[in-house]
N, C-alpha and C. Protein backbone atom coordinates (compact mmCIF):
# COMPACT_ATOMS: atom_id res chain seq x y z
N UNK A 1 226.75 39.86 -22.19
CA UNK A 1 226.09 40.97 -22.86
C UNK A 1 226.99 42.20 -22.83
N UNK A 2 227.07 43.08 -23.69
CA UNK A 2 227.25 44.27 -24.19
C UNK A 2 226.44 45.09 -23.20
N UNK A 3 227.15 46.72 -22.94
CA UNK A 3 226.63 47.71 -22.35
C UNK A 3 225.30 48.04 -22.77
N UNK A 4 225.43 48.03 -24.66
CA UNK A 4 224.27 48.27 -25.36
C UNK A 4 222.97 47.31 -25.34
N UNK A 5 223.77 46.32 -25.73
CA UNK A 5 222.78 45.26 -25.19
C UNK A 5 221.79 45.00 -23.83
N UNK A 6 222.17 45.70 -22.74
CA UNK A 6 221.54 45.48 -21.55
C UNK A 6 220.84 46.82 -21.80
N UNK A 7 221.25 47.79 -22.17
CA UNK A 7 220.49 49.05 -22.33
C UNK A 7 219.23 49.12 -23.44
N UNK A 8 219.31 48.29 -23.90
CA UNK A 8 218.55 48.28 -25.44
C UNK A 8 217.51 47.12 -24.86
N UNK A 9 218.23 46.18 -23.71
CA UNK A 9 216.81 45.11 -23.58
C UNK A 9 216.23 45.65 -22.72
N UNK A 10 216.95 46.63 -21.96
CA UNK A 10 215.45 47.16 -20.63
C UNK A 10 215.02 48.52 -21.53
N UNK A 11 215.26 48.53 -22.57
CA UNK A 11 214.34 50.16 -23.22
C UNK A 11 215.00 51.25 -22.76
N UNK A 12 216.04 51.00 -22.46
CA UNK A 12 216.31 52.77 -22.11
C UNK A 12 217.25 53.19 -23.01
N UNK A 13 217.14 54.65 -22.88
CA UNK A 13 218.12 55.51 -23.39
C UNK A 13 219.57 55.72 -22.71
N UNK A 14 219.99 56.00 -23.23
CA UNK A 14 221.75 56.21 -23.07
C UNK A 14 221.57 57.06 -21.60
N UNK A 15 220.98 58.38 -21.79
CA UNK A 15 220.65 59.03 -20.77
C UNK A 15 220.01 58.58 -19.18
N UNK A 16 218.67 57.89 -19.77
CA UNK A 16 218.16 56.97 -18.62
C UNK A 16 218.90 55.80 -17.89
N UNK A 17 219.56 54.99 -18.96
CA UNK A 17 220.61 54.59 -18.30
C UNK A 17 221.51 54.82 -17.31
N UNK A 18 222.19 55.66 -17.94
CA UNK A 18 222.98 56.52 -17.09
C UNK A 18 222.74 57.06 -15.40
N UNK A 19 221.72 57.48 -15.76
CA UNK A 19 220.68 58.08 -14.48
C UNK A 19 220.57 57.15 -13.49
N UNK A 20 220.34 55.76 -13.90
CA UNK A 20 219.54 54.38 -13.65
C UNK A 20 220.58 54.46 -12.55
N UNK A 21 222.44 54.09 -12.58
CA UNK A 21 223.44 53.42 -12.50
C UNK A 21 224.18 54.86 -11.75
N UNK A 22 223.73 56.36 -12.24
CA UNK A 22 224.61 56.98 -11.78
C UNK A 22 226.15 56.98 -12.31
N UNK A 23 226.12 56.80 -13.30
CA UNK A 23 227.31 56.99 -14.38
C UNK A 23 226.93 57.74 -15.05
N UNK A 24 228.38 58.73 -15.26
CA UNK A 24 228.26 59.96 -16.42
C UNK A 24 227.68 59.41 -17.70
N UNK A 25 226.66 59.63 -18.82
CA UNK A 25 226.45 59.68 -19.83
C UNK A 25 227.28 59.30 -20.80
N UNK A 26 228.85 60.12 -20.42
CA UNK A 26 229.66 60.01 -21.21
C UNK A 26 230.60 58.80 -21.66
N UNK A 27 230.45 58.31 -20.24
CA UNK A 27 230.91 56.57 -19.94
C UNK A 27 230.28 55.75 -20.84
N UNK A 28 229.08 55.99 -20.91
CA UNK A 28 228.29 55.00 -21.76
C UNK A 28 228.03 54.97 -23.01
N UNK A 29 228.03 56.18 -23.52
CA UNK A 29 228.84 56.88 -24.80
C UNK A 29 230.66 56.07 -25.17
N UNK A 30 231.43 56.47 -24.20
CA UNK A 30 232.40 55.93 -24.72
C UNK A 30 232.45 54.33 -24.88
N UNK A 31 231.70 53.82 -23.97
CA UNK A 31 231.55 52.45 -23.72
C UNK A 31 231.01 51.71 -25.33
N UNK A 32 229.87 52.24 -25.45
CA UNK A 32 229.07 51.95 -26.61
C UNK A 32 229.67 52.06 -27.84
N UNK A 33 230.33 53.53 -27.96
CA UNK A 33 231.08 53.58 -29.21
C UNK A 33 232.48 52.87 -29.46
N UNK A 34 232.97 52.21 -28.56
CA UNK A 34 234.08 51.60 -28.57
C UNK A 34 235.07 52.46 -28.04
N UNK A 35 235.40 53.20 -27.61
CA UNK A 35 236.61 54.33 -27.32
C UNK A 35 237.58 53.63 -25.98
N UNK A 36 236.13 53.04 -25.14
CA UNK A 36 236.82 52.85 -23.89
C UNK A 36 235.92 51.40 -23.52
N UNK A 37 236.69 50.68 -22.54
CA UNK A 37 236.02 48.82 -22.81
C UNK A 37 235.59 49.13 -21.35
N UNK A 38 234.48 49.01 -20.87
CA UNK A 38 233.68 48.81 -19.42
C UNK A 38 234.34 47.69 -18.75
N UNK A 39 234.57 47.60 -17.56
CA UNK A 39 235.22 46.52 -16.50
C UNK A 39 234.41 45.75 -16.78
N UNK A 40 234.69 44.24 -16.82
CA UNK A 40 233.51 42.88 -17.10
C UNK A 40 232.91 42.85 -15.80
N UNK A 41 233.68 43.02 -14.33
CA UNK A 41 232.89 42.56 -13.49
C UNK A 41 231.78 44.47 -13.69
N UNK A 42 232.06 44.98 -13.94
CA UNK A 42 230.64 46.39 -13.66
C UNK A 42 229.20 45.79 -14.87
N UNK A 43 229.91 45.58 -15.83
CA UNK A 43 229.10 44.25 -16.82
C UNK A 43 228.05 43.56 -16.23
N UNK A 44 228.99 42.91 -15.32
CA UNK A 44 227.69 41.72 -14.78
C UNK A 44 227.09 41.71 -13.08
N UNK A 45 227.66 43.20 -12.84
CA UNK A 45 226.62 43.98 -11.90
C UNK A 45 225.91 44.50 -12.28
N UNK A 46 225.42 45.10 -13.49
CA UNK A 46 224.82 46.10 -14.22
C UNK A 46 223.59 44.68 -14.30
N UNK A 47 223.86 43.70 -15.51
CA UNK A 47 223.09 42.55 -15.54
C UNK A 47 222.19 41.81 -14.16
N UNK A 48 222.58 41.98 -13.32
CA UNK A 48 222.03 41.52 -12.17
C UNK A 48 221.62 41.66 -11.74
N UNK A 49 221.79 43.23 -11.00
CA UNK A 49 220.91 44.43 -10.87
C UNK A 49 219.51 43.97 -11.71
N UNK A 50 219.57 44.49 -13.26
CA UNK A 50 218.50 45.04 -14.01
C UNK A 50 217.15 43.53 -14.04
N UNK A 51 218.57 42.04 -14.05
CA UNK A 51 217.29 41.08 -13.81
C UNK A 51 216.66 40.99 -12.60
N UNK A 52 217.86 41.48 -11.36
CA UNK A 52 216.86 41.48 -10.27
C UNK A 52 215.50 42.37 -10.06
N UNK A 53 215.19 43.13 -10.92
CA UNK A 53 214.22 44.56 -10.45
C UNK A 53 213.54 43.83 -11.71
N UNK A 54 213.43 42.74 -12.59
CA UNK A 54 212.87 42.59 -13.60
C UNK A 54 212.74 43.36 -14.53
N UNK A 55 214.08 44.17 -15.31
CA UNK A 55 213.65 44.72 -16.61
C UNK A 55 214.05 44.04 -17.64
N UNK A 56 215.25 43.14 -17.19
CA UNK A 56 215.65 42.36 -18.55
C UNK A 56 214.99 41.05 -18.35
């Protein structure tokens, strides 16, 4: 999955996201828009996390 993709299946906003994870906003912004490519392994900590707490 995509940054967006994990953000878009638990409902949040770019912002809430952010908040969620404690990453600047802007990360996820650049992430999303393509500018800058997210580490695969933060990828599939992010994923693991969100299925463990059941949002995805």
């Amino acid at each position: 999955m995509t940054i967006k993709e994990l953000r878009t299946a638990c409902g949040m906003t770019q912002k809430a996201f952010a908040e969620y994870f404690s990453i600047p906003k802007r990360s996820i912004e650049n992430w999303e828009g393509g500018t800058r490519n997210a580490p695969e392994y933060l990828i599939e900590l992010m994923e693991y996390k969100l299925r463990k707490e059941g949002l995805i």
